[in-house]
PDB file of N, CA and C in Angstrom:
ATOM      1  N   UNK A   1     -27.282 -67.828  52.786  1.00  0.00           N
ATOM      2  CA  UNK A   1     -25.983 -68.457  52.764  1.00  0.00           C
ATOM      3  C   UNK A   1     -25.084 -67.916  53.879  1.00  0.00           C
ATOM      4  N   UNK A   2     -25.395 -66.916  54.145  1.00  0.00           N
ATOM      5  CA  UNK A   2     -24.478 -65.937  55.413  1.00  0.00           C
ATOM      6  C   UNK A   2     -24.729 -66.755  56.801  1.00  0.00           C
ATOM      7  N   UNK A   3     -26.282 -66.890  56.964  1.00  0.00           N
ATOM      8  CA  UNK A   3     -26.774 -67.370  58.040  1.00  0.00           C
ATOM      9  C   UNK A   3     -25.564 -68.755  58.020  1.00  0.00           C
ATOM     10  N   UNK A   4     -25.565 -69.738  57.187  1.00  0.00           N
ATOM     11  CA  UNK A   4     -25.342 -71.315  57.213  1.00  0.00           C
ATOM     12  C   UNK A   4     -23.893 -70.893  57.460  1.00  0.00           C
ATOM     13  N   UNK A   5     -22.844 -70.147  56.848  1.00  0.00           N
ATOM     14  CA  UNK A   5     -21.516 -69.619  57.256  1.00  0.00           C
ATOM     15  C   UNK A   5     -21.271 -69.236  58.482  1.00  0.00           C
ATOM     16  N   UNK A   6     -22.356 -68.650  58.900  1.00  0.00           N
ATOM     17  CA  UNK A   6     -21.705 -68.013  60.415  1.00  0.00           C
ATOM     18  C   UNK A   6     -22.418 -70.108  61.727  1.00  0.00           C
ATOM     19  N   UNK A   7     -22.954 -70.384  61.563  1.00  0.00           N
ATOM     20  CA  UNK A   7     -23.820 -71.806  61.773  1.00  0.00           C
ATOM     21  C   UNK A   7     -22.304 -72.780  61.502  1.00  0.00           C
ATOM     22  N   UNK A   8     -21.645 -72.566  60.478  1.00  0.00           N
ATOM     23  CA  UNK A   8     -21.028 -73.405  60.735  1.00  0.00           C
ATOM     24  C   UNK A   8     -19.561 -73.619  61.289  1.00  0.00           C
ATOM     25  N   UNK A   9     -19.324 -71.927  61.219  1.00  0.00           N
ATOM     26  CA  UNK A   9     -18.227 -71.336  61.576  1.00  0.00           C
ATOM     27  C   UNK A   9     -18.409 -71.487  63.323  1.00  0.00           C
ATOM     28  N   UNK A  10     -19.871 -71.127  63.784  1.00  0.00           N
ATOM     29  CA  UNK A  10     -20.137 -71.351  65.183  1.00  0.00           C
ATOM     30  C   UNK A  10     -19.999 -72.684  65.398  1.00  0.00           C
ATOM     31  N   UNK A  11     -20.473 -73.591  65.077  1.00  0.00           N
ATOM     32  CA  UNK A  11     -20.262 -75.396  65.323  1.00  0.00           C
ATOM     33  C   UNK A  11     -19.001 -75.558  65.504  1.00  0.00           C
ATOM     34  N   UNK A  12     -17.895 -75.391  64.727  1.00  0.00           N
ATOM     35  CA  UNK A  12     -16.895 -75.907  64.176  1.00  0.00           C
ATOM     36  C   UNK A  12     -15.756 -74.919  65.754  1.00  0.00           C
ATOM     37  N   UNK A  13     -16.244 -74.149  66.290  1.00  0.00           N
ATOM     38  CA  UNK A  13     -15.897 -73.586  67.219  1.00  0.00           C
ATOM     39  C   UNK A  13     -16.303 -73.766  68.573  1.00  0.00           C
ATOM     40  N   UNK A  14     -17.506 -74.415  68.497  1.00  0.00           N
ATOM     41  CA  UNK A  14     -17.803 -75.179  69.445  1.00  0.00           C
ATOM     42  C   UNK A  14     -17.823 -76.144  69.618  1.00  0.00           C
ATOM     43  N   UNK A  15     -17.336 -76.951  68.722  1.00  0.00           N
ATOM     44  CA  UNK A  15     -16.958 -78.257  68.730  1.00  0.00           C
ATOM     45  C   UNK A  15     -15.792 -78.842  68.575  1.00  0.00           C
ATOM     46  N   UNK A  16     -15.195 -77.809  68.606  1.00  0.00           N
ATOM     47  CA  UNK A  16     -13.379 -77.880  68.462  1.00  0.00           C
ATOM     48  C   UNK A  16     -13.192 -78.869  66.919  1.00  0.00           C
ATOM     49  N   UNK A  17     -13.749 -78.872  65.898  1.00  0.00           N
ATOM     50  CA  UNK A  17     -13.978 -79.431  64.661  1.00  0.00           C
ATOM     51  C   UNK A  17     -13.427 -78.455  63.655  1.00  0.00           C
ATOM     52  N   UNK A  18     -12.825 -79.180  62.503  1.00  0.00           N
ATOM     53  CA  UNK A  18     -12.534 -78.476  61.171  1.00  0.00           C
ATOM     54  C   UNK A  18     -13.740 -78.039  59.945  1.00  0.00           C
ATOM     55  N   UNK A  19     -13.462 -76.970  59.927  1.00  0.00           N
ATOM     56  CA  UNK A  19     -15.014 -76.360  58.905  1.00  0.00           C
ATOM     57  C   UNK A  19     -15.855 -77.594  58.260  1.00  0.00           C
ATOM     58  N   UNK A  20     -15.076 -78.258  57.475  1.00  0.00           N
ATOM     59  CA  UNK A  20     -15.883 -78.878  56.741  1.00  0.00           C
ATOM     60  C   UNK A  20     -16.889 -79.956  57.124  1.00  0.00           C
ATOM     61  N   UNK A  21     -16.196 -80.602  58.121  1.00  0.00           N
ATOM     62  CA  UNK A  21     -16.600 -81.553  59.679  1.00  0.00           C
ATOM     63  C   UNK A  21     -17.726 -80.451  60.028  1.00  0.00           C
ATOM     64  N   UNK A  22     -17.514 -79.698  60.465  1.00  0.00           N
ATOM     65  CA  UNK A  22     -18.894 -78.695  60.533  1.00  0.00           C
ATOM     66  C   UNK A  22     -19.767 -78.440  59.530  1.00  0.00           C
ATOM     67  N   UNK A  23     -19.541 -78.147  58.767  1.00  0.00           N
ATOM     68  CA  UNK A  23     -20.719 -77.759  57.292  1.00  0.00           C
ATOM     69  C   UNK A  23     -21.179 -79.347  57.286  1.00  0.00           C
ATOM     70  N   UNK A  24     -20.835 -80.390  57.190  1.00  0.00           N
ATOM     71  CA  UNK A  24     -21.393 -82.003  57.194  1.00  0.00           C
ATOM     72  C   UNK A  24     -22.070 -81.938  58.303  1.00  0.00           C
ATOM     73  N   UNK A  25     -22.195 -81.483  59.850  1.00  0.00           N
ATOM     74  CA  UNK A  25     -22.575 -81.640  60.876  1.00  0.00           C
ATOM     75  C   UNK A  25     -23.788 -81.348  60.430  1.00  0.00           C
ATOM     76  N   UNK A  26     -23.855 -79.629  60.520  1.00  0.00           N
ATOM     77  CA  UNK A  26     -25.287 -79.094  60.327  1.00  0.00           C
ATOM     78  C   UNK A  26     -25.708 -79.135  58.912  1.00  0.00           C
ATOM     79  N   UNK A  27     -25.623 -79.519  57.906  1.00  0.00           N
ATOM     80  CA  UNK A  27     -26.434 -79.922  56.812  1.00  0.00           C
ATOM     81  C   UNK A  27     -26.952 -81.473  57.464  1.00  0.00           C
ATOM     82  N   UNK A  28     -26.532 -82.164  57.978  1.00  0.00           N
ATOM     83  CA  UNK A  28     -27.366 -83.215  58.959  1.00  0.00           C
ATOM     84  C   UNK A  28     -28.134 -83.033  59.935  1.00  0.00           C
ATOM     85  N   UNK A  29     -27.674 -81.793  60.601  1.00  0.00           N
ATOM     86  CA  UNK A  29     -28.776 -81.350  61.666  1.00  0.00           C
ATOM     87  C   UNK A  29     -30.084 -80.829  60.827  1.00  0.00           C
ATOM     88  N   UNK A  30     -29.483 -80.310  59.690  1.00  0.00           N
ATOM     89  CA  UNK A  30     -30.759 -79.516  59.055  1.00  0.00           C
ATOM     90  C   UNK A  30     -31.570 -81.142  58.552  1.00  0.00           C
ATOM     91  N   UNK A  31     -30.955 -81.791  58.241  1.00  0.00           N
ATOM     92  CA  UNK A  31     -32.066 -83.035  57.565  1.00  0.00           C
ATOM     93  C   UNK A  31     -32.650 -83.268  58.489  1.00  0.00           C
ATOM     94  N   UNK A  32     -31.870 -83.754  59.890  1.00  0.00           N
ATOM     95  CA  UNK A  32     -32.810 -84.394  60.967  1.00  0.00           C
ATOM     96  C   UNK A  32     -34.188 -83.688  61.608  1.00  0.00           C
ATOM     97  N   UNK A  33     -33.579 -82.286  61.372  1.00  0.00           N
ATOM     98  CA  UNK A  33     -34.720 -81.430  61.316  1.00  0.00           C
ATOM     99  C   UNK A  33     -36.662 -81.711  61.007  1.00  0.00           C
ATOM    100  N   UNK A  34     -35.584 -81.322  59.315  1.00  0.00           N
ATOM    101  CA  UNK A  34     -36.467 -81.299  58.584  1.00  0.00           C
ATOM    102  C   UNK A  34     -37.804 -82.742  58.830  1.00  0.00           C
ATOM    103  N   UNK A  35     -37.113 -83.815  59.018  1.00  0.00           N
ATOM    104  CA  UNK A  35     -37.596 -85.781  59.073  1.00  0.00           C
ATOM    105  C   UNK A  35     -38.556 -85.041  60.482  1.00  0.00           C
ATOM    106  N   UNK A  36     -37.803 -84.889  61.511  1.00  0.00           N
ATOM    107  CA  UNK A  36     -38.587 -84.347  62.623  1.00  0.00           C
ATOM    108  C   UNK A  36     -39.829 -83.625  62.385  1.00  0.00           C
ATOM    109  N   UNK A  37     -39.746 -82.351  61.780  1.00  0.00           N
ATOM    110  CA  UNK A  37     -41.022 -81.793  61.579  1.00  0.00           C
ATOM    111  C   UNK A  37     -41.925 -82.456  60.783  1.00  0.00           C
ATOM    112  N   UNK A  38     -41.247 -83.252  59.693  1.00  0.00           N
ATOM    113  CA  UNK A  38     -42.263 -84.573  58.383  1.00  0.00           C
ATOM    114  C   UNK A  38     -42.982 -85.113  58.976  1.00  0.00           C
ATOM    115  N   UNK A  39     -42.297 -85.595  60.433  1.00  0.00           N
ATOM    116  CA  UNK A  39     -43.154 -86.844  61.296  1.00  0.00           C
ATOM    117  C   UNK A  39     -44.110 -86.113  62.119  1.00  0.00           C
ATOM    118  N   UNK A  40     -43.728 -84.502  62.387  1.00  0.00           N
ATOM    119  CA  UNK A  40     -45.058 -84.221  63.543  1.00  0.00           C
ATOM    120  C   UNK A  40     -46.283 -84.115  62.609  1.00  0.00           C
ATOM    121  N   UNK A  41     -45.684 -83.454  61.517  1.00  0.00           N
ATOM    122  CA  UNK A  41     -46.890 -83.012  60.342  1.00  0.00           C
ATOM    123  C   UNK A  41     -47.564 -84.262  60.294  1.00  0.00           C
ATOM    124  N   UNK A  42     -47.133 -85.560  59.610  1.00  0.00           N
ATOM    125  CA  UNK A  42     -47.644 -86.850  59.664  1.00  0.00           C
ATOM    126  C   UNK A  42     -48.484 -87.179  60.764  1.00  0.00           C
ATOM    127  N   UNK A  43     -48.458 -86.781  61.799  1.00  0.00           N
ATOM    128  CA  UNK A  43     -49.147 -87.307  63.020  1.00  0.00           C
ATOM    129  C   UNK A  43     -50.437 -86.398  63.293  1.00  0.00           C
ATOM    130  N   UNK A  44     -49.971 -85.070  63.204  1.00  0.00           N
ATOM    131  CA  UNK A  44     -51.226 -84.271  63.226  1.00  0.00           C
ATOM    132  C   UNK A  44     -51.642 -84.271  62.388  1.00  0.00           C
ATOM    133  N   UNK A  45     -51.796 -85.116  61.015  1.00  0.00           N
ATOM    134  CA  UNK A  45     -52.701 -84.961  59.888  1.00  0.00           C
ATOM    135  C   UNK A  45     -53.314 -86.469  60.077  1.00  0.00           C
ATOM    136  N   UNK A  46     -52.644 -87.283  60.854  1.00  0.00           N
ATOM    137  CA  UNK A  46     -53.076 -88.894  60.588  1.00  0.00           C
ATOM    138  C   UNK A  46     -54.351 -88.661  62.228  1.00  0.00           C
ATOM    139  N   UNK A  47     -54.014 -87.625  63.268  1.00  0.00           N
ATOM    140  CA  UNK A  47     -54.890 -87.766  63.981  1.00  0.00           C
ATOM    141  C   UNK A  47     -56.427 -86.736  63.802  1.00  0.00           C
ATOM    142  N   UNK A  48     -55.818 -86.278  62.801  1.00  0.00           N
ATOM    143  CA  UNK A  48     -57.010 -85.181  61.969  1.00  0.00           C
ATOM    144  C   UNK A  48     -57.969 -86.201  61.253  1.00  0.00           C
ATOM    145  N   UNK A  49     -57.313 -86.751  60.571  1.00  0.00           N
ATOM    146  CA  UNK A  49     -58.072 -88.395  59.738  1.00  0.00           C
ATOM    147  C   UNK A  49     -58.824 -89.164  60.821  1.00  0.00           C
ATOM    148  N   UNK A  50     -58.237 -89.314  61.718  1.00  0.00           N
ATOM    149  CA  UNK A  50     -58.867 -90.145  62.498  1.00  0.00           C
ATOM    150  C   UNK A  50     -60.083 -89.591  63.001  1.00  0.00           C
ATOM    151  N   UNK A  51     -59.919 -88.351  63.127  1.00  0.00           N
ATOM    152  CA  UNK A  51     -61.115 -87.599  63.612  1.00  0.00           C
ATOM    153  C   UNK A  51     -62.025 -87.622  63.118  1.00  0.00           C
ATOM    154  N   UNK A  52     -62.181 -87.096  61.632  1.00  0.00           N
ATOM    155  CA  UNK A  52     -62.350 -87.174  60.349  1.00  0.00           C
ATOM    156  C   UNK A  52     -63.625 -88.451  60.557  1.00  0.00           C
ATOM    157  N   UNK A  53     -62.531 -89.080  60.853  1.00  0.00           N
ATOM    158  CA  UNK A  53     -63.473 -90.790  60.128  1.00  0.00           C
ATOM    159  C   UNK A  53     -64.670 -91.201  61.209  1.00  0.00           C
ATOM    160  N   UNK A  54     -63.882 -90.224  62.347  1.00  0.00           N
ATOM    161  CA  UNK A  54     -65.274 -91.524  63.517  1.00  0.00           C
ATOM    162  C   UNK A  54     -66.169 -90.216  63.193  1.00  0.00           C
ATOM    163  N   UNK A  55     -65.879 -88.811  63.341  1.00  0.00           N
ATOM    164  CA  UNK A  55     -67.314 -88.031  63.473  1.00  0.00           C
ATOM    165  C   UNK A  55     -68.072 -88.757  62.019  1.00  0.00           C
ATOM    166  N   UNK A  56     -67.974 -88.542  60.533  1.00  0.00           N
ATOM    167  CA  UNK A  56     -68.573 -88.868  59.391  1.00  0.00           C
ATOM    168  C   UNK A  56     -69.296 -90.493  59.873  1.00  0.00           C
ATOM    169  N   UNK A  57     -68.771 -91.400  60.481  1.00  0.00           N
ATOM    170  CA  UNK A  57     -69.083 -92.502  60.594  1.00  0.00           C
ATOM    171  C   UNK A  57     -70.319 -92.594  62.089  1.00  0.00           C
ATOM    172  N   UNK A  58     -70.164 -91.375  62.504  1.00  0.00           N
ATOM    173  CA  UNK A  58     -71.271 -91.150  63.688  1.00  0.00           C
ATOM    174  C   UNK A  58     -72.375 -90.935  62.754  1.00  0.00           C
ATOM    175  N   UNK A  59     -72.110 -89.588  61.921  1.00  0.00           N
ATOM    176  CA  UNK A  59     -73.252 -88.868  61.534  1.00  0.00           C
ATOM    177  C   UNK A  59     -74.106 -90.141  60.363  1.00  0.00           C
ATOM    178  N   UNK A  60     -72.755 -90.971  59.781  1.00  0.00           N
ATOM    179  CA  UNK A  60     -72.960 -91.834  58.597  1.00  0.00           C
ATOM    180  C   UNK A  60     -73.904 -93.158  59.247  1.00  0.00           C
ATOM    181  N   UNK A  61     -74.249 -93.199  60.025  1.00  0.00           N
ATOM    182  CA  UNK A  61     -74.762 -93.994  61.478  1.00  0.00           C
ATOM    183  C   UNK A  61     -76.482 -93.330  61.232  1.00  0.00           C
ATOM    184  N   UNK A  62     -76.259 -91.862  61.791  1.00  0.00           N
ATOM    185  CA  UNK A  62     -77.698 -91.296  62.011  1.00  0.00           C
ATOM    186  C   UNK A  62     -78.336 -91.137  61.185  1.00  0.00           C
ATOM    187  N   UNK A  63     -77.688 -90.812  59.993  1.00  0.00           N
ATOM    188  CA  UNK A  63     -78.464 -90.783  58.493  1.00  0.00           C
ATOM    189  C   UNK A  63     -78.712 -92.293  57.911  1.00  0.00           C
ATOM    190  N   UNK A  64     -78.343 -93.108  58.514  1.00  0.00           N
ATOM    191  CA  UNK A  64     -78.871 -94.965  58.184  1.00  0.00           C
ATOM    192  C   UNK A  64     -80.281 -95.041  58.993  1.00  0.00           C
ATOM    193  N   UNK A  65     -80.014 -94.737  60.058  1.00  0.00           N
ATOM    194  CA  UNK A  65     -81.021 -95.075  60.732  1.00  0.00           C
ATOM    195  C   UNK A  65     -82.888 -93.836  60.540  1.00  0.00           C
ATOM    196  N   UNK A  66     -82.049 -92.543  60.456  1.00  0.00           N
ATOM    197  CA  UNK A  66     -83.257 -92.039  59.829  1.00  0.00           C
ATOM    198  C   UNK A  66     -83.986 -92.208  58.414  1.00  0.00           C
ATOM    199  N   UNK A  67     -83.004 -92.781  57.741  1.00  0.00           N
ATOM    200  CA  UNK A  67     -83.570 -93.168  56.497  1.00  0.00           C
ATOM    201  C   UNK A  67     -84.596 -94.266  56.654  1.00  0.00           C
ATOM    202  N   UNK A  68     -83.911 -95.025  57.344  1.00  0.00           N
ATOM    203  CA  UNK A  68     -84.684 -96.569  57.670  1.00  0.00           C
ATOM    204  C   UNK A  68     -85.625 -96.532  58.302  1.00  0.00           C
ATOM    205  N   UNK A  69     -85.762 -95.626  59.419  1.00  0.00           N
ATOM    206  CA  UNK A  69     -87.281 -94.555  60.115  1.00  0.00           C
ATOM    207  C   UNK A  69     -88.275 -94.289  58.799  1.00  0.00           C
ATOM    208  N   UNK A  70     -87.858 -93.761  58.023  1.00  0.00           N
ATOM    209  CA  UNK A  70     -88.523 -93.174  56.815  1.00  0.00           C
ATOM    210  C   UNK A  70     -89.101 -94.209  55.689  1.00  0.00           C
ATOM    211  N   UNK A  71     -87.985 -95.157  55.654  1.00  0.00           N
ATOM    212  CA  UNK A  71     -88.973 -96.077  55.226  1.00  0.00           C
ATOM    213  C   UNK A  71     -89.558 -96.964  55.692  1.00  0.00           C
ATOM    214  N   UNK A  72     -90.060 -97.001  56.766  1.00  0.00           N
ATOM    215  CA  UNK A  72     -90.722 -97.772  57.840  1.00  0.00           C
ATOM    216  C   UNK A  72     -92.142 -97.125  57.944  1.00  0.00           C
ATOM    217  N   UNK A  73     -92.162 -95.909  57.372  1.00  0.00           N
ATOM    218  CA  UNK A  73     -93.635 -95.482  57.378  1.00  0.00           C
ATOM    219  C   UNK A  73     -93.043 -94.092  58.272  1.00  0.00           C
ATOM    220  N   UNK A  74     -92.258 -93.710  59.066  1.00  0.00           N
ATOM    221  CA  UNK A  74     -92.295 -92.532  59.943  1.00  0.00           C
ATOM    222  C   UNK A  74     -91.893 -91.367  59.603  1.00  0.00           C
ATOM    223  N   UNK A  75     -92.826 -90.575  59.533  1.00  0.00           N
ATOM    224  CA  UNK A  75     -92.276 -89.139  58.816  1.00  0.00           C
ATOM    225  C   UNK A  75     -91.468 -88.233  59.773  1.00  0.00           C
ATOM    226  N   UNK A  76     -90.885 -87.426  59.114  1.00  0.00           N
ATOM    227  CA  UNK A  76     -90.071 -86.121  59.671  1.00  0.00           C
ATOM    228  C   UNK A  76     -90.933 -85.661  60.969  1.00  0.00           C
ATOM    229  N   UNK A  77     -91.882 -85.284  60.815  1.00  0.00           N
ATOM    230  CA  UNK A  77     -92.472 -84.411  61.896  1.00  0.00           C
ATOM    231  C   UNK A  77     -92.376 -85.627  63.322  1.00  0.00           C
ATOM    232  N   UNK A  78     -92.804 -86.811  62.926  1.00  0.00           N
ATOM    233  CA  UNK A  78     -92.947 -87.488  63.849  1.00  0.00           C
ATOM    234  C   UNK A  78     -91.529 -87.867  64.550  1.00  0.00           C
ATOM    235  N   UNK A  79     -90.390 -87.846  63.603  1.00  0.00           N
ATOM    236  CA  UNK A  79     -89.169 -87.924  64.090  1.00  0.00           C
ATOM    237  C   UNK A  79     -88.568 -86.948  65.030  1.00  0.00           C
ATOM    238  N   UNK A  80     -88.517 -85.167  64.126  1.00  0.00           N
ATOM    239  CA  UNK A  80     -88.661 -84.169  64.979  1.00  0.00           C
ATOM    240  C   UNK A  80     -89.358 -84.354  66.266  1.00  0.00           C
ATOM    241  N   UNK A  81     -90.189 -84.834  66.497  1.00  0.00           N
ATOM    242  CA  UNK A  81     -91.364 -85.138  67.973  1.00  0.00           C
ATOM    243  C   UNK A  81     -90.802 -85.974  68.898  1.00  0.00           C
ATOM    244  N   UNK A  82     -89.705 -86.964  68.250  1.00  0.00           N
ATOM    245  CA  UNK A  82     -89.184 -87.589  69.840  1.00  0.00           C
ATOM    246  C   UNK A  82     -88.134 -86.822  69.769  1.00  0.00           C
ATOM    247  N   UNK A  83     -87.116 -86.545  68.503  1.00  0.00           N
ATOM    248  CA  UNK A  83     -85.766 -85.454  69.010  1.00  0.00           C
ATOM    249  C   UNK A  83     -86.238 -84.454  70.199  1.00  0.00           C
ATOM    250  N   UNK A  84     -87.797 -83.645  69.834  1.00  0.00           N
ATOM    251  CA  UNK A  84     -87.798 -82.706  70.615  1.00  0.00           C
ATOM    252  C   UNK A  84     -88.430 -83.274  72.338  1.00  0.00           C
ATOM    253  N   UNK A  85     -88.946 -84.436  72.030  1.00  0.00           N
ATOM    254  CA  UNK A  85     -89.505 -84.931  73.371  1.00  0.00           C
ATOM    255  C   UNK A  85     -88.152 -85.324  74.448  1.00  0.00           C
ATOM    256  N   UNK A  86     -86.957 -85.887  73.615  1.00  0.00           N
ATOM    257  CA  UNK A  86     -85.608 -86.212  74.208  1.00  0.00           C
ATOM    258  C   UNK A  86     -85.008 -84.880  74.357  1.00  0.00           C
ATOM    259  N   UNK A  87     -85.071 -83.938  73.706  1.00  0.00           N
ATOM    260  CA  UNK A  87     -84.413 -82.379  74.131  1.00  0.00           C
ATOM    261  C   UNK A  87     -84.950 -82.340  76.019  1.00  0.00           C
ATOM    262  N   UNK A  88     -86.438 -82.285  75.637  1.00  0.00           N
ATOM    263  CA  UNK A  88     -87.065 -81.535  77.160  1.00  0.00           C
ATOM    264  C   UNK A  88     -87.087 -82.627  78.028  1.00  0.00           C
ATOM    265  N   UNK A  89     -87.406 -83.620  77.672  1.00  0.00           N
ATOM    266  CA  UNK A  89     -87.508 -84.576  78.879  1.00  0.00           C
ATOM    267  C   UNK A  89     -86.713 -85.605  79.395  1.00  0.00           C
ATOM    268  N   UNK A  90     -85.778 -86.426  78.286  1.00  0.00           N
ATOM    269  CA  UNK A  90     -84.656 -87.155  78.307  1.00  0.00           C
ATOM    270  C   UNK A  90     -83.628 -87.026  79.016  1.00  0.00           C
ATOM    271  N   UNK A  91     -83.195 -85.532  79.456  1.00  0.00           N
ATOM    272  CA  UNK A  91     -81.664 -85.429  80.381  1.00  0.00           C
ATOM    273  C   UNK A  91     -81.504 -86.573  81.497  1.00  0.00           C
ATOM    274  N   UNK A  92     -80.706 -86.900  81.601  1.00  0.00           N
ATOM    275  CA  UNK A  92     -80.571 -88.013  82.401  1.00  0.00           C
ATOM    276  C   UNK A  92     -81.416 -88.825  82.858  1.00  0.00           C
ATOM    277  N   UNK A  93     -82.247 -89.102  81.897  1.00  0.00           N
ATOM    278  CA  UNK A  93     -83.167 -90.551  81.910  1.00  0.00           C
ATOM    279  C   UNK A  93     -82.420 -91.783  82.168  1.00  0.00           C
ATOM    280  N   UNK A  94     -82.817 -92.704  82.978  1.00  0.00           N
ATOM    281  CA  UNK A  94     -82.037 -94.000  83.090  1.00  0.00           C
ATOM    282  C   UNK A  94     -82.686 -95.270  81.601  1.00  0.00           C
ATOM    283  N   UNK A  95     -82.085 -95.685  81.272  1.00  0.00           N
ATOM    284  CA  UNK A  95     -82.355 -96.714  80.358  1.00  0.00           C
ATOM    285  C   UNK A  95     -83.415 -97.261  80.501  1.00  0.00           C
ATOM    286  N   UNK A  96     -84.517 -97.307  79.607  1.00  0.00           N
ATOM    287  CA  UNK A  96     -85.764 -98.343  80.115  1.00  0.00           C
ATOM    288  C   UNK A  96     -86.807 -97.436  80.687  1.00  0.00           C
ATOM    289  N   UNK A  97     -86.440 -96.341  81.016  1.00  0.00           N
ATOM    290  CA  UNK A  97     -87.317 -95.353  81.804  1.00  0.00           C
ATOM    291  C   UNK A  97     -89.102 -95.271  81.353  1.00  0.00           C
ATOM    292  N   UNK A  98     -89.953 -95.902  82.378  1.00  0.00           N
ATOM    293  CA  UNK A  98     -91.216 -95.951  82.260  1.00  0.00           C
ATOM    294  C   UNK A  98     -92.413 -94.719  81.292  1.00  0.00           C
ATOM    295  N   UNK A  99     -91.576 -93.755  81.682  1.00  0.00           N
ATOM    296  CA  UNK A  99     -92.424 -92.257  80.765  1.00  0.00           C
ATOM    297  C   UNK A  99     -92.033 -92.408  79.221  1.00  0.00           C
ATOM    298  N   UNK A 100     -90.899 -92.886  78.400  1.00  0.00           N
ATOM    299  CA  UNK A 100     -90.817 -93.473  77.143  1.00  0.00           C
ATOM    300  C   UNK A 100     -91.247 -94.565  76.732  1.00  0.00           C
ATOM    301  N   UNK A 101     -91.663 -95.531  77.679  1.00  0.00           N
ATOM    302  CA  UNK A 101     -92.133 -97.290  77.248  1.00  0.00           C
ATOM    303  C   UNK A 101     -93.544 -96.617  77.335  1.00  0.00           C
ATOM    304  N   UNK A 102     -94.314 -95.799  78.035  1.00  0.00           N
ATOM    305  CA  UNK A 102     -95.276 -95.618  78.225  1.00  0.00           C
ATOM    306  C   UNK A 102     -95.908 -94.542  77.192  1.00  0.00           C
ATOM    307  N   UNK A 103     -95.212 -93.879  76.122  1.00  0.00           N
ATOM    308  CA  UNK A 103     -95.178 -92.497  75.272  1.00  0.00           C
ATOM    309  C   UNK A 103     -95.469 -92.699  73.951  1.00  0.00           C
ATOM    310  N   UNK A 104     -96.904 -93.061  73.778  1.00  0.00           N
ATOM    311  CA  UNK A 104     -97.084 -93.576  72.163  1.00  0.00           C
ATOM    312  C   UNK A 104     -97.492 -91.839  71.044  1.00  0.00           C
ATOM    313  N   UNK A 105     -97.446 -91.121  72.432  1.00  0.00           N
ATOM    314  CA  UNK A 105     -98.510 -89.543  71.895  1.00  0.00           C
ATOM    315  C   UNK A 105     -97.153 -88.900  71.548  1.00  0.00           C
ATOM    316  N   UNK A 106     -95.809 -89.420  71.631  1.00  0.00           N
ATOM    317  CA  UNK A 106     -94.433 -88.840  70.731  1.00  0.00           C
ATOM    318  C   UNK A 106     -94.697 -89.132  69.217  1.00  0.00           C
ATOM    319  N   UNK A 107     -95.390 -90.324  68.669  1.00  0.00           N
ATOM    320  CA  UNK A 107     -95.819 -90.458  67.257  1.00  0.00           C
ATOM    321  C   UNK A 107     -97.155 -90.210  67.095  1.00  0.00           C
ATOM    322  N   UNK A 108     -97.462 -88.998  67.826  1.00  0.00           N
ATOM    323  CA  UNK A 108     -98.792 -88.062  67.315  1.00  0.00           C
ATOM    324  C   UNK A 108     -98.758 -88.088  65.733  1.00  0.00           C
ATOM    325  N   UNK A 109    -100.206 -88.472  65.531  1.00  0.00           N
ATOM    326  CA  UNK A 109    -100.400 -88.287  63.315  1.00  0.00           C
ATOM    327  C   UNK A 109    -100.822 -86.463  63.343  1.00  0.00           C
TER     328      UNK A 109
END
């Protein structure tokens, strides 16, 4: 309460204003404040969500499609076998690249 007394005693002196005209000032500054920080919080939590949603919806992507690998007949190991064939050999492969159209020994039994 000391702090908001001397806050408004300072306003009201720098603003060539009567106390109370001051105590109304900054109890408004304090709201506008407060709305201010509501809205950054709001934004960094709505761009946290957003984040949120595309990584789960990446991963929610890779787990469709390996499932659907799986029931297609293709097991884990054989899956592991192109992840690891795309680890070593894939870096900047161009699209279409002849050594993958040509690579049936990646679905080694």
């Amino acid at each position: 309460m000391i702090a908001f007394n001397i806050l408004v005693t300072e306003t009201a002196e720098t603003h060539n204003i009567p106390i109370s005209t001051a105590a109304f000032r900054v109890i408004k500054e304090i709201e506008e404040y407060r709305k201010i920080i509501g809205l950054k919080e709001l934004s960094r939590l709505a761009v946290q969500i957003y984040t949120m949603n595309e990584t789960l919806g990446r991963k929610n992507n890779a787990v469709m499609v390996l499932l659907n690998l799986q029931y297609r007949g293709v097991t884990e190991d054989q899956i592991l076998n192109v992840y690891k064939f795309f680890e070593e050999y894939g870096r900047g492969m161009p699209s279409g690249f002849k050594q993958v159209q040509n690579a049936p020994y990646i679905f080694k039994q």
